[in-house]
N, C-alpha and C. Protein backbone atom coordinates (compact mmCIF):
# COMPACT_ATOMS: atom_id res chain seq x y z
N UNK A 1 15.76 -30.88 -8.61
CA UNK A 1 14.36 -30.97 -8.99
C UNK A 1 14.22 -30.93 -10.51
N UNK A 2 15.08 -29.69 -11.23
CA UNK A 2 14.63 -30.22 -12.59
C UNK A 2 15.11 -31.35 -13.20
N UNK A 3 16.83 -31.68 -12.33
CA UNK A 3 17.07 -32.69 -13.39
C UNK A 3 16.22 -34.26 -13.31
N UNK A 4 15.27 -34.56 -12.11
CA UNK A 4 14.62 -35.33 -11.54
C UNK A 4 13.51 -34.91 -12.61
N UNK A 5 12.72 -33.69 -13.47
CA UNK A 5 11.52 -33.64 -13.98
C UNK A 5 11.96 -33.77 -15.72
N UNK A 6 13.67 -33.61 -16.05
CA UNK A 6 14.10 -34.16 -17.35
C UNK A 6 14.10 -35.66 -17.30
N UNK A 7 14.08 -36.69 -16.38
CA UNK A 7 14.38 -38.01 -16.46
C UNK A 7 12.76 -38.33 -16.53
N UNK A 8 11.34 -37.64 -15.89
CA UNK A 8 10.61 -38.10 -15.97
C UNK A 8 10.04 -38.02 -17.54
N UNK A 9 10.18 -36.97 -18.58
CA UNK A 9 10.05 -36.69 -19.50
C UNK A 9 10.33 -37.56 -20.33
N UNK A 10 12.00 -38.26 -19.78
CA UNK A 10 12.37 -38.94 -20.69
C UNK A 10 12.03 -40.22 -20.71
N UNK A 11 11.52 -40.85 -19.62
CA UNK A 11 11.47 -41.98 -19.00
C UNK A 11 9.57 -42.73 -19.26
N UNK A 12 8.88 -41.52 -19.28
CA UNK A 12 7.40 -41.40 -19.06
C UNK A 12 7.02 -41.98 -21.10
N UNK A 13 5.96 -42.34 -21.00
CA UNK A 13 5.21 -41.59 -22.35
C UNK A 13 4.70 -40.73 -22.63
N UNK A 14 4.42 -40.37 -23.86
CA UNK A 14 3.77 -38.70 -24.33
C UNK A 14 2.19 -38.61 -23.48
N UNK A 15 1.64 -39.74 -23.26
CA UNK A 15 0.72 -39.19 -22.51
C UNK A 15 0.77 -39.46 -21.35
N UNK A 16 1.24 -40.13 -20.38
CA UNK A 16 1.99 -39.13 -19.44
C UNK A 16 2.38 -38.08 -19.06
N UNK A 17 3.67 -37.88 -20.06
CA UNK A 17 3.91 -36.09 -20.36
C UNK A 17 2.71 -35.22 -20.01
N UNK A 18 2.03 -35.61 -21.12
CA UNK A 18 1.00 -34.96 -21.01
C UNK A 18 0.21 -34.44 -19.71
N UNK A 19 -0.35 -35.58 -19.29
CA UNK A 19 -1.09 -35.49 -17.65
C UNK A 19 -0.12 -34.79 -17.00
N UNK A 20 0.93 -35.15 -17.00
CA UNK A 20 2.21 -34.64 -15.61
C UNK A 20 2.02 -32.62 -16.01
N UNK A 21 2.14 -32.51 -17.14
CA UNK A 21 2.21 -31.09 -17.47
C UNK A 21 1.06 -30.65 -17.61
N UNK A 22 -0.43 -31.12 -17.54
CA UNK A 22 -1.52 -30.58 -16.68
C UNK A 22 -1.85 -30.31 -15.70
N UNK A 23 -1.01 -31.46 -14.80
CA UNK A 23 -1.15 -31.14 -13.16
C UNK A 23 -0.55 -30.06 -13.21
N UNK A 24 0.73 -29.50 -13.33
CA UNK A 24 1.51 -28.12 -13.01
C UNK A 24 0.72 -27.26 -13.33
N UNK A 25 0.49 -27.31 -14.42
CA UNK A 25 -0.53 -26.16 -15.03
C UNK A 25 -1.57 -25.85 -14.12
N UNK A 26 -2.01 -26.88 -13.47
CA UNK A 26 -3.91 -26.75 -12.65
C UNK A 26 -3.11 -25.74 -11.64
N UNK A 27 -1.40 -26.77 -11.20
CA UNK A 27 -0.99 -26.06 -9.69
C UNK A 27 -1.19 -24.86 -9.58
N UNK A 28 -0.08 -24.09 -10.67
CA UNK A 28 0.41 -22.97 -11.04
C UNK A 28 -1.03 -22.00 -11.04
N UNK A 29 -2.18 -22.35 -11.68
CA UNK A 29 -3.04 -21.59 -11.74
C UNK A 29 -4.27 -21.66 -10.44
N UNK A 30 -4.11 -22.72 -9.65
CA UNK A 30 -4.44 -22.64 -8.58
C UNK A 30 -3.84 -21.80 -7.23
N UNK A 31 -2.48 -21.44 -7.33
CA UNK A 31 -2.16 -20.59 -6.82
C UNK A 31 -2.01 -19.05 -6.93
N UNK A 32 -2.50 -19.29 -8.36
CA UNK A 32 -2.58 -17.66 -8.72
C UNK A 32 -3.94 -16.89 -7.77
N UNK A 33 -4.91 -18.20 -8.14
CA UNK A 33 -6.31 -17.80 -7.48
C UNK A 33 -6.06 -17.71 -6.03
N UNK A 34 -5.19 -18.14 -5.49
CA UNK A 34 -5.27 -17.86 -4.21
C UNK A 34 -5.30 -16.39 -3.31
N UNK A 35 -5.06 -15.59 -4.00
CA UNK A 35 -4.69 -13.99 -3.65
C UNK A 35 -6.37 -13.48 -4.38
N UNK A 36 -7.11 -12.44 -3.65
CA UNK A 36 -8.19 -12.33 -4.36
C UNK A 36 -8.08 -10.93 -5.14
N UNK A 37 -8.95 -10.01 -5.38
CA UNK A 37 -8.95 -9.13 -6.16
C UNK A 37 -8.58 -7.86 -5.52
N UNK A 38 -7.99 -6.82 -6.09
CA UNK A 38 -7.69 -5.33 -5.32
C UNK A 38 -9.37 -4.73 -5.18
N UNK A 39 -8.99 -4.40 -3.59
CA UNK A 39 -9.80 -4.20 -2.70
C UNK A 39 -10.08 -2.47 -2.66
N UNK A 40 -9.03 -1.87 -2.75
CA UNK A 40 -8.39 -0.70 -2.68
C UNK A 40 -8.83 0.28 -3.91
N UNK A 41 -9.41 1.42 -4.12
CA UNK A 41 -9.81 2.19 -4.88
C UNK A 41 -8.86 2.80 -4.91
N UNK A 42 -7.97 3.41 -6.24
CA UNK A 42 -6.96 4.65 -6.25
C UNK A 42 -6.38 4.34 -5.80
N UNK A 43 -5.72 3.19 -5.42
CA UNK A 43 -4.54 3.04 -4.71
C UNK A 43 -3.01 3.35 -5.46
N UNK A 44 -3.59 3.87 -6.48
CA UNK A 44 -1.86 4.37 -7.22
C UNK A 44 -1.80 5.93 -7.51
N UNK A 45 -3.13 6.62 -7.19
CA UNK A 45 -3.25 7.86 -6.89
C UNK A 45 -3.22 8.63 -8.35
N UNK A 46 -3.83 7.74 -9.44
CA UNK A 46 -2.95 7.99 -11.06
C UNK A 46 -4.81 8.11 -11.76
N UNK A 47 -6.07 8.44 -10.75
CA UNK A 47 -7.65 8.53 -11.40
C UNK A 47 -7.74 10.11 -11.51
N UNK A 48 -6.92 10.84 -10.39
CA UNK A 48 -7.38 12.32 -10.82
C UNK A 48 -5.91 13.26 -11.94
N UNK A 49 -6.31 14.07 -12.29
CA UNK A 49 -5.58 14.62 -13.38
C UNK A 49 -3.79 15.30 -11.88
N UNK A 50 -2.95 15.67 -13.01
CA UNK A 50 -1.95 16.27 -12.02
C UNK A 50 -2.20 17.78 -11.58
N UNK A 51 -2.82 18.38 -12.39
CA UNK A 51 -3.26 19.79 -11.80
C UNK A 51 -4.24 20.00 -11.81
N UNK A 52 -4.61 21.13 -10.95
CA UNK A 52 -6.25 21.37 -10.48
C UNK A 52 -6.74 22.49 -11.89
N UNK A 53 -7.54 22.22 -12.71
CA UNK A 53 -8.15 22.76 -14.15
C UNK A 53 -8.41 24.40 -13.46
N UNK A 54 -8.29 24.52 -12.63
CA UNK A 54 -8.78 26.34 -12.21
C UNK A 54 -7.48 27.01 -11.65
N UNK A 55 -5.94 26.01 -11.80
CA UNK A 55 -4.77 26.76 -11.46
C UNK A 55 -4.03 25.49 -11.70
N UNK A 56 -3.30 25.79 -12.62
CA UNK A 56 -2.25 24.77 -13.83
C UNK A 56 -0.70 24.60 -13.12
N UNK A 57 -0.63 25.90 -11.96
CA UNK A 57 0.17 25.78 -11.06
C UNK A 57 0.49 25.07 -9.65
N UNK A 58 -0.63 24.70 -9.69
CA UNK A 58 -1.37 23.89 -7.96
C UNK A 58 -1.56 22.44 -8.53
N UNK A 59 -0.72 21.38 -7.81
CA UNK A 59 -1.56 20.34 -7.58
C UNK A 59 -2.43 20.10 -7.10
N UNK A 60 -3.53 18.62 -7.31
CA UNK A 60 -4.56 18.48 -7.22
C UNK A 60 -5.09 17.77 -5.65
N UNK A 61 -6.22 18.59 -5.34
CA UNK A 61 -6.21 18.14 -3.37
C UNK A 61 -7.03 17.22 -4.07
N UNK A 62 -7.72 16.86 -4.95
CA UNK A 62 -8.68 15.81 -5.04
C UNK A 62 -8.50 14.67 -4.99
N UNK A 63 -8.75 13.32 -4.34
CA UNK A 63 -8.38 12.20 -4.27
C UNK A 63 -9.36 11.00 -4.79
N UNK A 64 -9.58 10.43 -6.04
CA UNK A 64 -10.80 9.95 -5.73
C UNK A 64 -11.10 8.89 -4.79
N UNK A 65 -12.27 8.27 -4.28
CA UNK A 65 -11.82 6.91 -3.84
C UNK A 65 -11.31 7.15 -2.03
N UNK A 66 -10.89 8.06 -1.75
CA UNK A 66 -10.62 8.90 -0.22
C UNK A 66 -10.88 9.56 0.48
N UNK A 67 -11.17 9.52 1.43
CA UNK A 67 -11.57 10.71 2.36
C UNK A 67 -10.35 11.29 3.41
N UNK A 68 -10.33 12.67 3.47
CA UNK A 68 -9.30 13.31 3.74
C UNK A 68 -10.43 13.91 5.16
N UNK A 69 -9.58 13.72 6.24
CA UNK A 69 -9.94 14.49 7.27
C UNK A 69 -9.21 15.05 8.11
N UNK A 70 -9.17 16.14 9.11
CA UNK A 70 -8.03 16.91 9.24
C UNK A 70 -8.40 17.75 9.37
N UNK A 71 -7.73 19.50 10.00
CA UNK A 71 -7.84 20.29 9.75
C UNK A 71 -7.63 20.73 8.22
N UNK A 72 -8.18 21.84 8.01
CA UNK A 72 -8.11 22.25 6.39
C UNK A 72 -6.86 23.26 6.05
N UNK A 73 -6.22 23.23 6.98
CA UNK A 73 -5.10 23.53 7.09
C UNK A 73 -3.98 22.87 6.47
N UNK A 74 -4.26 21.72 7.17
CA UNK A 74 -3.22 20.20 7.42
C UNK A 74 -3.65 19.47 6.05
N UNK A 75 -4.70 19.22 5.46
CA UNK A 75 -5.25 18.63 4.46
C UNK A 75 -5.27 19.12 3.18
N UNK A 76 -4.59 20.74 3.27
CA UNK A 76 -4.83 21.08 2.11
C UNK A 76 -3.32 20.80 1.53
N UNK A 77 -2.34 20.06 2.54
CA UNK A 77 -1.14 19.73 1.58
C UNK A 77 -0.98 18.34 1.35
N UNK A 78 -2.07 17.44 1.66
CA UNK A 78 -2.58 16.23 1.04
C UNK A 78 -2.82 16.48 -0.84
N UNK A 79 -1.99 15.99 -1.41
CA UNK A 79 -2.32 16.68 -2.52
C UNK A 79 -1.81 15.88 -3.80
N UNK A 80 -2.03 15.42 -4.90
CA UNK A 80 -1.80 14.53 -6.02
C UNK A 80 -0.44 15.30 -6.40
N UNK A 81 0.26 14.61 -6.73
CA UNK A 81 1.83 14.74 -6.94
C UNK A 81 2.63 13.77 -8.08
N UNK A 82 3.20 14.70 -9.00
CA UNK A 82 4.41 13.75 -9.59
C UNK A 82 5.66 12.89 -9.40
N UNK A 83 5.77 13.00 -7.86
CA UNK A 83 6.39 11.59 -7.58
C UNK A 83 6.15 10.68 -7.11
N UNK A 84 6.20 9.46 -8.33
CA UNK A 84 5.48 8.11 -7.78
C UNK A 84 6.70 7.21 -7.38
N UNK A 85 6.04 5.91 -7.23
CA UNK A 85 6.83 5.06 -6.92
C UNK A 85 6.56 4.03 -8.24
N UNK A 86 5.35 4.25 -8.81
CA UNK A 86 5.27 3.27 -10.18
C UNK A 86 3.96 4.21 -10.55
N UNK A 87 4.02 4.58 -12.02
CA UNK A 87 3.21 4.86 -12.65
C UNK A 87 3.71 6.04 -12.89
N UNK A 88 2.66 7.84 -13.19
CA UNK A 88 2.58 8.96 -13.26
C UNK A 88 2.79 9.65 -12.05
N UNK A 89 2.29 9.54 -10.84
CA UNK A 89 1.65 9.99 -9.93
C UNK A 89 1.75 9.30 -8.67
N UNK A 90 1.97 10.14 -7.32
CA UNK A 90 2.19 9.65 -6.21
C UNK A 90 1.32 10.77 -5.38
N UNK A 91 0.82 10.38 -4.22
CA UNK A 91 0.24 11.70 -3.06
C UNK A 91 1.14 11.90 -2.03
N UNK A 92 1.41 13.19 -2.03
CA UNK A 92 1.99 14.30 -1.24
C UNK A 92 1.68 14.36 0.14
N UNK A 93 1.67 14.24 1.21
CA UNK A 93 1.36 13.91 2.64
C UNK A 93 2.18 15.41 3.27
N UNK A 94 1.30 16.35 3.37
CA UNK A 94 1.75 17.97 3.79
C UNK A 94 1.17 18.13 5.03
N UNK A 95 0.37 17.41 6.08
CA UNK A 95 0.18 18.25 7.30
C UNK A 95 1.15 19.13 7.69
N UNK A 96 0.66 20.21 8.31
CA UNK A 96 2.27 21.29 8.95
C UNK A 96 2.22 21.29 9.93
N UNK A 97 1.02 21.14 10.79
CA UNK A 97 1.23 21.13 12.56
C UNK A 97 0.62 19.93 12.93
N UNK A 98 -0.45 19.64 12.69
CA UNK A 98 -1.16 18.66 13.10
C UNK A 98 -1.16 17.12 11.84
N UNK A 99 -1.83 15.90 12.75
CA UNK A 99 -1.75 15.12 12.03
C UNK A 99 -3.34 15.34 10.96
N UNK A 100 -3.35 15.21 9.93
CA UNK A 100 -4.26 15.12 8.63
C UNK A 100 -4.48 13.25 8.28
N UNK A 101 -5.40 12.79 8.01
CA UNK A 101 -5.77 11.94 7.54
C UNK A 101 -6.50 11.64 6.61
N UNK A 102 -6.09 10.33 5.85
CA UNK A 102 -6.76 10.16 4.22
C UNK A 102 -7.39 8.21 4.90
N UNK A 103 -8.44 8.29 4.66
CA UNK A 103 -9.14 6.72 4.69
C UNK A 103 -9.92 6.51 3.41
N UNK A 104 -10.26 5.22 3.76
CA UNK A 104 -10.94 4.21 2.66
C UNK A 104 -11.45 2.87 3.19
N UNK A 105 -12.74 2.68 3.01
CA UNK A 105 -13.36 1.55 3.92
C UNK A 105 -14.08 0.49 2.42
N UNK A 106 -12.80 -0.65 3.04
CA UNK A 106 -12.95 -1.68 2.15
C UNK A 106 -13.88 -2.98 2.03
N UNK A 107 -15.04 -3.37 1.45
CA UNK A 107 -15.67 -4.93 1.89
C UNK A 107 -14.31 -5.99 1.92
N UNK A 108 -14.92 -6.35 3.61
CA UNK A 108 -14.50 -7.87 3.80
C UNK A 108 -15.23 -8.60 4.27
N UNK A 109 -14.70 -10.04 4.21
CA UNK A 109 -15.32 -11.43 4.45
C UNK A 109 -14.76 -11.75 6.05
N UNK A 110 -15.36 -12.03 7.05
CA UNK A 110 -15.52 -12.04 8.24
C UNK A 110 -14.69 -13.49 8.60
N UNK A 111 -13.35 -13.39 8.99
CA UNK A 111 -12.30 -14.51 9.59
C UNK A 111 -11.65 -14.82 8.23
N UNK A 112 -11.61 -14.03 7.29
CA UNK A 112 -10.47 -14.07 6.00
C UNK A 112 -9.06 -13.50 6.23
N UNK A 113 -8.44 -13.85 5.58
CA UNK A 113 -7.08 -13.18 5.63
C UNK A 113 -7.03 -12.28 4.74
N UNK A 114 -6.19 -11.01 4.96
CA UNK A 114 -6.22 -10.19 4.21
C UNK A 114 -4.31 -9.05 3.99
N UNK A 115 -4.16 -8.93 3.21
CA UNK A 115 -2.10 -8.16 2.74
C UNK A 115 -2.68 -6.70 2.34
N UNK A 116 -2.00 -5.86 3.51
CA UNK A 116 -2.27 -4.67 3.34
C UNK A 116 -1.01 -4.25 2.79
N UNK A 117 -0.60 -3.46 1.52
CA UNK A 117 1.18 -3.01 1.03
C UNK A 117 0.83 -1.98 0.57
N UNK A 118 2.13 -0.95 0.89
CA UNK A 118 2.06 0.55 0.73
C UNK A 118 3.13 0.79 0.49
N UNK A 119 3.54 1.86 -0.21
CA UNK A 119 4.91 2.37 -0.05
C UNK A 119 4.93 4.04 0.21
N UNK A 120 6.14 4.26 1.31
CA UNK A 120 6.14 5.06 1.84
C UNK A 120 7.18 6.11 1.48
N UNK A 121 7.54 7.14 1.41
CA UNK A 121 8.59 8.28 1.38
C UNK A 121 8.94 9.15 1.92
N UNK A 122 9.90 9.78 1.93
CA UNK A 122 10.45 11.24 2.89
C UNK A 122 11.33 11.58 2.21
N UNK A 123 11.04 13.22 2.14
CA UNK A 123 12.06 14.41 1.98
C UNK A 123 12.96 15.35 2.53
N UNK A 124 12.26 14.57 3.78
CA UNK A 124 12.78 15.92 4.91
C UNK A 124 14.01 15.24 5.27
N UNK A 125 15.50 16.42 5.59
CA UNK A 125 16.34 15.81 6.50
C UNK A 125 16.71 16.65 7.36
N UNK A 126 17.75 15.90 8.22
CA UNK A 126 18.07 16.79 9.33
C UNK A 126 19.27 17.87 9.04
N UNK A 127 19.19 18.85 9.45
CA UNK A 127 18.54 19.30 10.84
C UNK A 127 17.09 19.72 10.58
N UNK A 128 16.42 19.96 9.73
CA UNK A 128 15.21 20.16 9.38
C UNK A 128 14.25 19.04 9.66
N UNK A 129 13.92 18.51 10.15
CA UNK A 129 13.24 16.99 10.58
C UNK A 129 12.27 16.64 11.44
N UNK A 130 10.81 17.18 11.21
CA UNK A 130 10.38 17.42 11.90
C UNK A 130 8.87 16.49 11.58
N UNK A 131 8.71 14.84 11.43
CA UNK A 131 7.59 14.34 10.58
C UNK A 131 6.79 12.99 11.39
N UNK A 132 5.90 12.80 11.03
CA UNK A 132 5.25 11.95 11.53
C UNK A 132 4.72 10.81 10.82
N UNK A 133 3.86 9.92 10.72
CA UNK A 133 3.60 8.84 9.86
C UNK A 133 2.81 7.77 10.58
N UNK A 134 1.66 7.07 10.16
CA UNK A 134 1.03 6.26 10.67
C UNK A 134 -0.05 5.62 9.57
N UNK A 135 0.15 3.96 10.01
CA UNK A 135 -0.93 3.33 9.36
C UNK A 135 -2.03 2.66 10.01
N UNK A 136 -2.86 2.66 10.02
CA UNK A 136 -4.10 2.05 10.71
C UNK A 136 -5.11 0.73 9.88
N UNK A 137 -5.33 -0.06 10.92
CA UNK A 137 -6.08 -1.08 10.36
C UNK A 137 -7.17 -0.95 11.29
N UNK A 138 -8.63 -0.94 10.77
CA UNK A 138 -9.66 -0.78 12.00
C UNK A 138 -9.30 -0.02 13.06
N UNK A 139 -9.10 1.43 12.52
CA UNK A 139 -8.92 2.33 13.84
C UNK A 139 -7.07 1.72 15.00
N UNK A 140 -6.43 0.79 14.61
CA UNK A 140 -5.85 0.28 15.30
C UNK A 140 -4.24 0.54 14.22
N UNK A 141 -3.21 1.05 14.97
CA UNK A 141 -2.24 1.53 14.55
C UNK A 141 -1.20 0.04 14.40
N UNK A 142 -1.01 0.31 13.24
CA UNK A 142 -0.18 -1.58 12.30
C UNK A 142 1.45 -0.72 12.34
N UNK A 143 1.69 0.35 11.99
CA UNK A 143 2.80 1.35 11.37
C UNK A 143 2.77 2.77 12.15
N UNK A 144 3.55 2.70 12.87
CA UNK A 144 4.38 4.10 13.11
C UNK A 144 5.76 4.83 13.27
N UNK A 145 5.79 5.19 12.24
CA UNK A 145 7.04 6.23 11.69
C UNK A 145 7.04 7.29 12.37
N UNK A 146 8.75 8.16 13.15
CA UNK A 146 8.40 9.32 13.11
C UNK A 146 10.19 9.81 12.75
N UNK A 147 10.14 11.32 12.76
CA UNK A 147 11.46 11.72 11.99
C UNK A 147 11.72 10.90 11.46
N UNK A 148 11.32 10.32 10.29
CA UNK A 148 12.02 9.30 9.02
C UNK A 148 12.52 10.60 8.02
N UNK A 149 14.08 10.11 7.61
CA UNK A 149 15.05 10.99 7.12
C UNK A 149 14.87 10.87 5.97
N UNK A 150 15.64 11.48 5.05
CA UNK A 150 15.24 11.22 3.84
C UNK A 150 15.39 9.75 3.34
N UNK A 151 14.11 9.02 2.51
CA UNK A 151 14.25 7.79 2.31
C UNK A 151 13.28 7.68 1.35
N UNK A 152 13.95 6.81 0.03
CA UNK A 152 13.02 6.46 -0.85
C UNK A 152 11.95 5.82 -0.81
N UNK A 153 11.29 5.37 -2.01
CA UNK A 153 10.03 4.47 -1.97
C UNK A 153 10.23 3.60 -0.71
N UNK A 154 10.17 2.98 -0.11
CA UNK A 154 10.20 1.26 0.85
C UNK A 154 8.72 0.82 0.77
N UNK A 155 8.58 -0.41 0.37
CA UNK A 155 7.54 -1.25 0.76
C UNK A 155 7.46 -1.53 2.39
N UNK A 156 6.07 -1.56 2.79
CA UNK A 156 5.39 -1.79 4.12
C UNK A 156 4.45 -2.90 3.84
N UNK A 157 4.33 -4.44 4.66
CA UNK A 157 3.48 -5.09 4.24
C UNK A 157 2.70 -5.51 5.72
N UNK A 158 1.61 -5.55 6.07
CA UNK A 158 0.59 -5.87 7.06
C UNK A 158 -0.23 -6.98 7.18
N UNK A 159 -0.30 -7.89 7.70
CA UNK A 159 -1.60 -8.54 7.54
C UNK A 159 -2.54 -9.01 8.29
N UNK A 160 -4.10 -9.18 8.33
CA UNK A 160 -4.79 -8.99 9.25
C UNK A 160 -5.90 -9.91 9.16
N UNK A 161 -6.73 -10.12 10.01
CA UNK A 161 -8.13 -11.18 9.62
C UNK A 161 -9.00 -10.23 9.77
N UNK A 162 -9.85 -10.19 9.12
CA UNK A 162 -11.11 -9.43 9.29
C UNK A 162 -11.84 -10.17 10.13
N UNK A 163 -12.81 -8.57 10.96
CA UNK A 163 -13.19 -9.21 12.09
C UNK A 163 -14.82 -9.24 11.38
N UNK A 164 -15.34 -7.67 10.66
CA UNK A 164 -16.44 -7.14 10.20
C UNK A 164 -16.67 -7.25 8.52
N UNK A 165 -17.64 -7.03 8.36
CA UNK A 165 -18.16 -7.31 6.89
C UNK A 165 -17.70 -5.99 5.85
N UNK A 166 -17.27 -4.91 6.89
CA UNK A 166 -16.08 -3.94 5.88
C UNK A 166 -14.86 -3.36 6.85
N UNK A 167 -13.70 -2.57 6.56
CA UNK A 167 -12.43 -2.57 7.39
C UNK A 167 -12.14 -1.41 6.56
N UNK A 168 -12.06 -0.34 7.73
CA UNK A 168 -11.15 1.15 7.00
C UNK A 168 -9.49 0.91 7.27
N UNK A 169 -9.26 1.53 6.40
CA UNK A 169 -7.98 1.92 6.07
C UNK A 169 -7.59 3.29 6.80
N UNK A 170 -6.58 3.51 7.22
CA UNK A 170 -6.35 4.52 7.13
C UNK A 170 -4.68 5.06 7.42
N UNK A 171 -4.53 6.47 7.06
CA UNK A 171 -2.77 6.57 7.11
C UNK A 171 -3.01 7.96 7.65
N UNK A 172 -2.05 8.46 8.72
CA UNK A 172 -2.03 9.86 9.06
C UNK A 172 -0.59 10.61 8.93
N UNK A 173 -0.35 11.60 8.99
CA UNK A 173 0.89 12.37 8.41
C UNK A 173 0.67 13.46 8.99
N UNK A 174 2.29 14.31 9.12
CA UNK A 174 2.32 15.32 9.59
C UNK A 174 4.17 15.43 9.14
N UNK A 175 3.98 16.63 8.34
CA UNK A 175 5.31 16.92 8.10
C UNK A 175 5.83 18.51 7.90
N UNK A 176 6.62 19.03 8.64
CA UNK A 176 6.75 20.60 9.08
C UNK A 176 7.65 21.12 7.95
N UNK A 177 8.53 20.49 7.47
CA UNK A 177 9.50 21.23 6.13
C UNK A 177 9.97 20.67 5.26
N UNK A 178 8.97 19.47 5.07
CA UNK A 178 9.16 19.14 3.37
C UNK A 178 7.97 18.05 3.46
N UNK A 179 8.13 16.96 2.94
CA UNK A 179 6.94 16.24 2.65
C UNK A 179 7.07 14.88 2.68
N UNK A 180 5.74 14.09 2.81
CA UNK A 180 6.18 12.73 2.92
C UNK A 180 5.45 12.12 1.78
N UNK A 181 5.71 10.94 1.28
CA UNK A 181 4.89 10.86 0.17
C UNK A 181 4.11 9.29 0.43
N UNK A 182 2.94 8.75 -0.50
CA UNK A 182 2.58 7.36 -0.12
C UNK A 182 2.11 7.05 -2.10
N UNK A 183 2.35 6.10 -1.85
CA UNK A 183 1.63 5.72 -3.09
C UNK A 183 1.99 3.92 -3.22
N UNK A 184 0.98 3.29 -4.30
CA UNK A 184 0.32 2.24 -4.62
C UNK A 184 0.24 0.84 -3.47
N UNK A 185 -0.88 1.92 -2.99
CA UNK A 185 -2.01 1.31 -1.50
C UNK A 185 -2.66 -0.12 -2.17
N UNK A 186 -2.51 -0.98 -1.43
CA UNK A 186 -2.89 -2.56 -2.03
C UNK A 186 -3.74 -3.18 -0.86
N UNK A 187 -4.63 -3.40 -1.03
CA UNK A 187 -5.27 -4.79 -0.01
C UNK A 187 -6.04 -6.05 -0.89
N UNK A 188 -5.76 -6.89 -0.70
CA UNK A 188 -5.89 -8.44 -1.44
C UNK A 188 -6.40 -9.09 -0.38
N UNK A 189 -7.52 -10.09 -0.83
CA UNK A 189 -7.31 -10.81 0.14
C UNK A 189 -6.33 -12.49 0.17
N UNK A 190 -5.71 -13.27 1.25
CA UNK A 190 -4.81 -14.01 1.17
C UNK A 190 -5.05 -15.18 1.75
N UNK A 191 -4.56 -16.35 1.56
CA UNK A 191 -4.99 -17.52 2.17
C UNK A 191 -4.41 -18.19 3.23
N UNK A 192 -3.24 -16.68 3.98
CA UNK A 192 -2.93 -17.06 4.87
C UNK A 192 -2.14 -15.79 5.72
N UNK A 193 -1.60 -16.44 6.97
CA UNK A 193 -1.17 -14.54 8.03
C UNK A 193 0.28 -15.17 7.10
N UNK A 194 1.10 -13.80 7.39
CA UNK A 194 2.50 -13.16 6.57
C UNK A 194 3.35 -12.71 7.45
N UNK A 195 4.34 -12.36 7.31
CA UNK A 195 4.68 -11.62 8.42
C UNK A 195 5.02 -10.53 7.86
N UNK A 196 4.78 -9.21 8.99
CA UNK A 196 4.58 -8.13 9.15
C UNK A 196 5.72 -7.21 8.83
N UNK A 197 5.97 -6.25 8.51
CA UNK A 197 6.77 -5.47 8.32
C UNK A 197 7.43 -4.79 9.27
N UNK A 198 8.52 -3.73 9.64
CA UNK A 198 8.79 -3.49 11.15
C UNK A 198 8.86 -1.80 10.65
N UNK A 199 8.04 -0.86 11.77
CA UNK A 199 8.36 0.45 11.38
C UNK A 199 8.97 0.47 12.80
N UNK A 200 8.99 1.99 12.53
CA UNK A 200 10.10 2.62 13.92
C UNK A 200 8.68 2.95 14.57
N UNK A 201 9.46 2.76 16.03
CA UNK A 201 8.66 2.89 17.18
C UNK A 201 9.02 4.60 17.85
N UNK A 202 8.29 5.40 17.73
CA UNK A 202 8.61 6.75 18.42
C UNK A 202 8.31 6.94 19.78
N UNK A 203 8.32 5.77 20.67
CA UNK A 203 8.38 5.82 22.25
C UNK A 203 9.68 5.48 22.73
N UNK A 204 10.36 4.80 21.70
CA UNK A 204 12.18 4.85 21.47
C UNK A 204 13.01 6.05 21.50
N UNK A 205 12.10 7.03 20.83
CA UNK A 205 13.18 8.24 20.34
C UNK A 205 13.27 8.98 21.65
C-alpha cells in the first residue's frame, strides 16, 4: 500500500497531490468523529481530593458524579484510593459481607451504539480469596467476576444499543480480605456493535 501511494506521488501532479492528500485528511478526520463524546462523569476517580480534609489518615468515601448504595457497612470501603491504573487515583471496592454498589445514569440516543471500558483489579490471593465483582448495563449483568486472584489493571470492553433516552451504569463488589479496585470508567458512543469482552462465569466454580 505505501509503495503503491509513493508511485502515485510520483506519477500524479502537485495538484493532484494535493486533492489525493485532502481526501485522507477528510478520511482520517472523519473517523475520528465517529466515536462521540465521554458520557461518563469521574470516570478516572481523579475530581475528589485523596484524603478526607477532617482525617489526613482516611481516604476519601466521596465520589463525585456516583451514587454508592449498599449497606453502610459495605460502602464505607468504597473509597478514593492511590492506586490507579492512569492518572493519581483509582477507587477502592471494600464491601466485607455483602455486595455494595456505585452507579451513574448516562444520556442516550435511543437505537445508538454505545463502548462501555473499565479496568478492573485484585489484591486478594489465595488462600485468602474471598471476592466478588459485577458490571451492569440497564440493571442487566454484561460482567461477572468472582474469586479473581491477584491481577493487575485488565481492560473490560462491552457494547450495547440503547434502548431509553438515559442508561445506568452500574458495578457491584464484595471483597472479605483485601480489595478490589476499578478505575477509568468510559462510555462513548460508537458507530457500531464490538465484541465483548469475556469475564469468569461463577456458576462454573
Amino acid at each position: 500500500m505505501k509503495f503503491t501511494k509513493k508511485l502515485s506521488i510520483i506519477f500524479c501532479s502537485l495538484t493532484t497531490a494535493l486533492v489525493h492528500t485532502a481526501v485522507i485528511t477528510n478520511t482520517y478526520k472523519s473517523a475520528a468523529q465517529a466515536e462521540g463524546p465521554e458520557l461518563i462523569t469521574n470516570g478516572g476517580f481523579e475530581n475528589d481530593a485523596l484524603v478526607d480534609p477532617n482525617n489526613p489518615n482516611a481516604t476519601n468515601p466521596n465520589i463525585t458524579g456516583w451514587i454508592k448504595t449498599g449497606d453502610p457497612i459495605d460502602t464505607s470501603g468504597t473509597r478514593i484510593d492511590n492506586f490507579a491504573n492512569t492518572g493519581n487515583q483509582g477507587l477502592s471496592l471494600g464491601g466485607f459481607t455483602n455486595l455494595s454498589y456505585i452507579s451513574q445514569t448516562i444520556p442516550t440516543v435511543v437505537e445508538q451504539y454505545y463502548r462501555l471500558t473499565f479496568y478492573f483489579a485484585s489484591t486478594e490471593e489465595a488462600p485468602d480469596l474471598d471476592n466478588q465483582f459485577q458490571a451492569f448495563i440497564r440493571e442487566k449483568p454484561v460482567c461477572t467476576k468472582k474469586n479473581t486472584s491477584h491481577q493487575p489493571y485488565t481492560q473490560y470492553t462491552f457494547y450495547f444499543k440503547a434502548k431509553e433516552t438515559s442508561t445506568e451504569i452500574k458495578f457491584a463488589s464484595r471483597a472479605k480480605y483485601a480489595f478490589l479496585y476499578l478505575d477509568d470508567v468510559s462510555v462513548k458512543s460508537t458507530d457500531q456493535q464490538g465484541e465483548n469482552s469475556v469475564c469468569d462465569n461463577p456458576e462454573n466454580e
